[in-house]
Protein backbone atom coordinates (compact mmCIF):
# COMPACT_ATOMS: atom_id res chain seq x y z
CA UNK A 1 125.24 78.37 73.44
CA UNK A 2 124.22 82.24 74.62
CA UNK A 3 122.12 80.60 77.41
CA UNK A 4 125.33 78.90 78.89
CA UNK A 5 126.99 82.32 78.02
CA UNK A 6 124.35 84.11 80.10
CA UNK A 7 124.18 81.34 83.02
CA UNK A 8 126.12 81.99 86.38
CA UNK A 9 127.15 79.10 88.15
CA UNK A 10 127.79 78.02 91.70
CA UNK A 11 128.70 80.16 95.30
CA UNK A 12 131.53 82.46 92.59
CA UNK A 13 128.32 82.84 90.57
CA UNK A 14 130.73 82.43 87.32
CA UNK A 15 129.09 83.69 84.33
CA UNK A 16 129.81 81.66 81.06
CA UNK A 17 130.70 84.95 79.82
CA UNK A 18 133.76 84.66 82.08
CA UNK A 19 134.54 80.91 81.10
CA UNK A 20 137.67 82.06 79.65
CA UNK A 21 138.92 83.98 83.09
CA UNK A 22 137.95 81.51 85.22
CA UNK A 23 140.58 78.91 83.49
CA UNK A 24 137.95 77.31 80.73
CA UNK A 25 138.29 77.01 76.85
CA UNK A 26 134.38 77.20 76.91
CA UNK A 27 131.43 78.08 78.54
CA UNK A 28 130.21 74.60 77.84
CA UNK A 29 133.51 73.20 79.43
CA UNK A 30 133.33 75.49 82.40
CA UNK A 31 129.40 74.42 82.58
CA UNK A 32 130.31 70.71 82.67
CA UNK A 33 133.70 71.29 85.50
CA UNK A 34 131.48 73.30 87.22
CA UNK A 35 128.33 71.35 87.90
CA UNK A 36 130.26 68.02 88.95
CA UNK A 37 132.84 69.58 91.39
CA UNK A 38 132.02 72.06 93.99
CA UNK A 39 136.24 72.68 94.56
CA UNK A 40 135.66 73.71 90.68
CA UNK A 41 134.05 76.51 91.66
CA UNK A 42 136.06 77.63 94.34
CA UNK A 43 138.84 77.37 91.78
CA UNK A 44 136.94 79.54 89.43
CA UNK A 45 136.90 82.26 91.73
CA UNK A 46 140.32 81.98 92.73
CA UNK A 47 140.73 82.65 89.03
CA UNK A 48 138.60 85.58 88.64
CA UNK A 49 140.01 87.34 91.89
CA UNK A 50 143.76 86.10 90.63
CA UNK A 51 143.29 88.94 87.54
CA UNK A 52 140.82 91.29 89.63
CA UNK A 53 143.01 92.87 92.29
CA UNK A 54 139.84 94.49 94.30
CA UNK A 55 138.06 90.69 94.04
CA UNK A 56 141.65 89.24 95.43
CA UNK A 57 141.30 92.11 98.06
CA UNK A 58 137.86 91.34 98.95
CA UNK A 59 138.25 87.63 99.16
CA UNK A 60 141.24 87.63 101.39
CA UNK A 61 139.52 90.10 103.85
CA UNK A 62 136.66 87.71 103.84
CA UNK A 63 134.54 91.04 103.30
CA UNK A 64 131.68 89.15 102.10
CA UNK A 65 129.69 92.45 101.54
CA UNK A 66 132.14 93.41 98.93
CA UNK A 67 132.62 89.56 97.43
CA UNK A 68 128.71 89.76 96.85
CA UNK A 69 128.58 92.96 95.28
CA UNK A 70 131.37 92.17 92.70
CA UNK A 71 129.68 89.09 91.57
CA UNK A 72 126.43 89.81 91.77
CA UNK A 73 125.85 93.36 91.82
CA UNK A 74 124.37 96.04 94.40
CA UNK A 75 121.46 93.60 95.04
CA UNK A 76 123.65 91.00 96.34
CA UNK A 77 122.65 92.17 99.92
CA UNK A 78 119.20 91.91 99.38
CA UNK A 79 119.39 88.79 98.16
CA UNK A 80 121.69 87.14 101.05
CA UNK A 81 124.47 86.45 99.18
CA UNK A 82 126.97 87.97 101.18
CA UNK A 83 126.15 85.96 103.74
CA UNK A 84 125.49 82.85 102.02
CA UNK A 85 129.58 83.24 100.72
CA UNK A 86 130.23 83.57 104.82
CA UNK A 87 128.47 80.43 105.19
CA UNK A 88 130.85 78.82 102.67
CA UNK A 89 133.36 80.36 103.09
CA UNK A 90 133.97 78.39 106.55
CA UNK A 91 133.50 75.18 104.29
CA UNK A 92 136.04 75.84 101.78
CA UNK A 93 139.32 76.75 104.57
CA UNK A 94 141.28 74.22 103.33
CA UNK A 95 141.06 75.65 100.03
CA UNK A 96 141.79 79.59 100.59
CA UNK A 97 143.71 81.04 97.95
CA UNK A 98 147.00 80.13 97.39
CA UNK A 99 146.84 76.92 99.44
CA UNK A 100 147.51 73.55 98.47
CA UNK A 101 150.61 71.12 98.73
CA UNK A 102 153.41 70.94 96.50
CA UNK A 103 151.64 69.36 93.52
CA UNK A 104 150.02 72.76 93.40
CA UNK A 105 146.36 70.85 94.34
CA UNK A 106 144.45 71.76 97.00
CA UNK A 107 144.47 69.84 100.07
CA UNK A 108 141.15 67.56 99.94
CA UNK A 109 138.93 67.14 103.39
CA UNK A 110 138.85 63.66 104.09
CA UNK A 111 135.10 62.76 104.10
CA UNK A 112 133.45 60.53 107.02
């Protein structure tokens, strides 16, 4: 259990540690949602930045500089992440934050 606890997970880089904030009873629960279902992730995050007002900030700026830091720390940079979120980022439109139809789900791309 304290290794899924310690893991991070996906672009959001969820830790298990944060199961609980990103919407999960578990971290085992948010390890399992999170490793079959990429929009899981994105969910996650929208989660996390829903209770952390400078993540919310950050996301919605696309300031993928700041994003990184805040999830990964000050060696985010070094590491690319900033720009790896960029490069998702323009994967993930139809899911920006606070999206979605009126079921409340996220509008789905239709694959080819």
């Amino acid at each position: 259990m304290a290794a899924l606890e310690a893991t991070r997970m996906g672009v959001a880089q969820v830790s298990g540690g944060q199961a609980q904030a990103a919407g999960y009873t578990s971290a085992a629960a948010m390890h399992e949602a999170l490793a079959a279902d990429a929009g899981a992730q994105v969910r996650a995050l929208g989660a996390l930045a829903a209770a952390d007002a400078a993540l919310g900030d950050a996301l919605r700026s696309e300031n993928w500089r700041t994003v990184a830091s805040l999830r990964a720390g000050p060696a985010a940079g070094a590491l690319g992440y900033d720009d790896a979120l960029a490069a998702f980022s323009s994967s993930y439109k139809p899911f920006a934050l606070g999206g979605g139809d009126d079921d409340g789900e996220a509008p789905r791309k239709k694959r080819p």
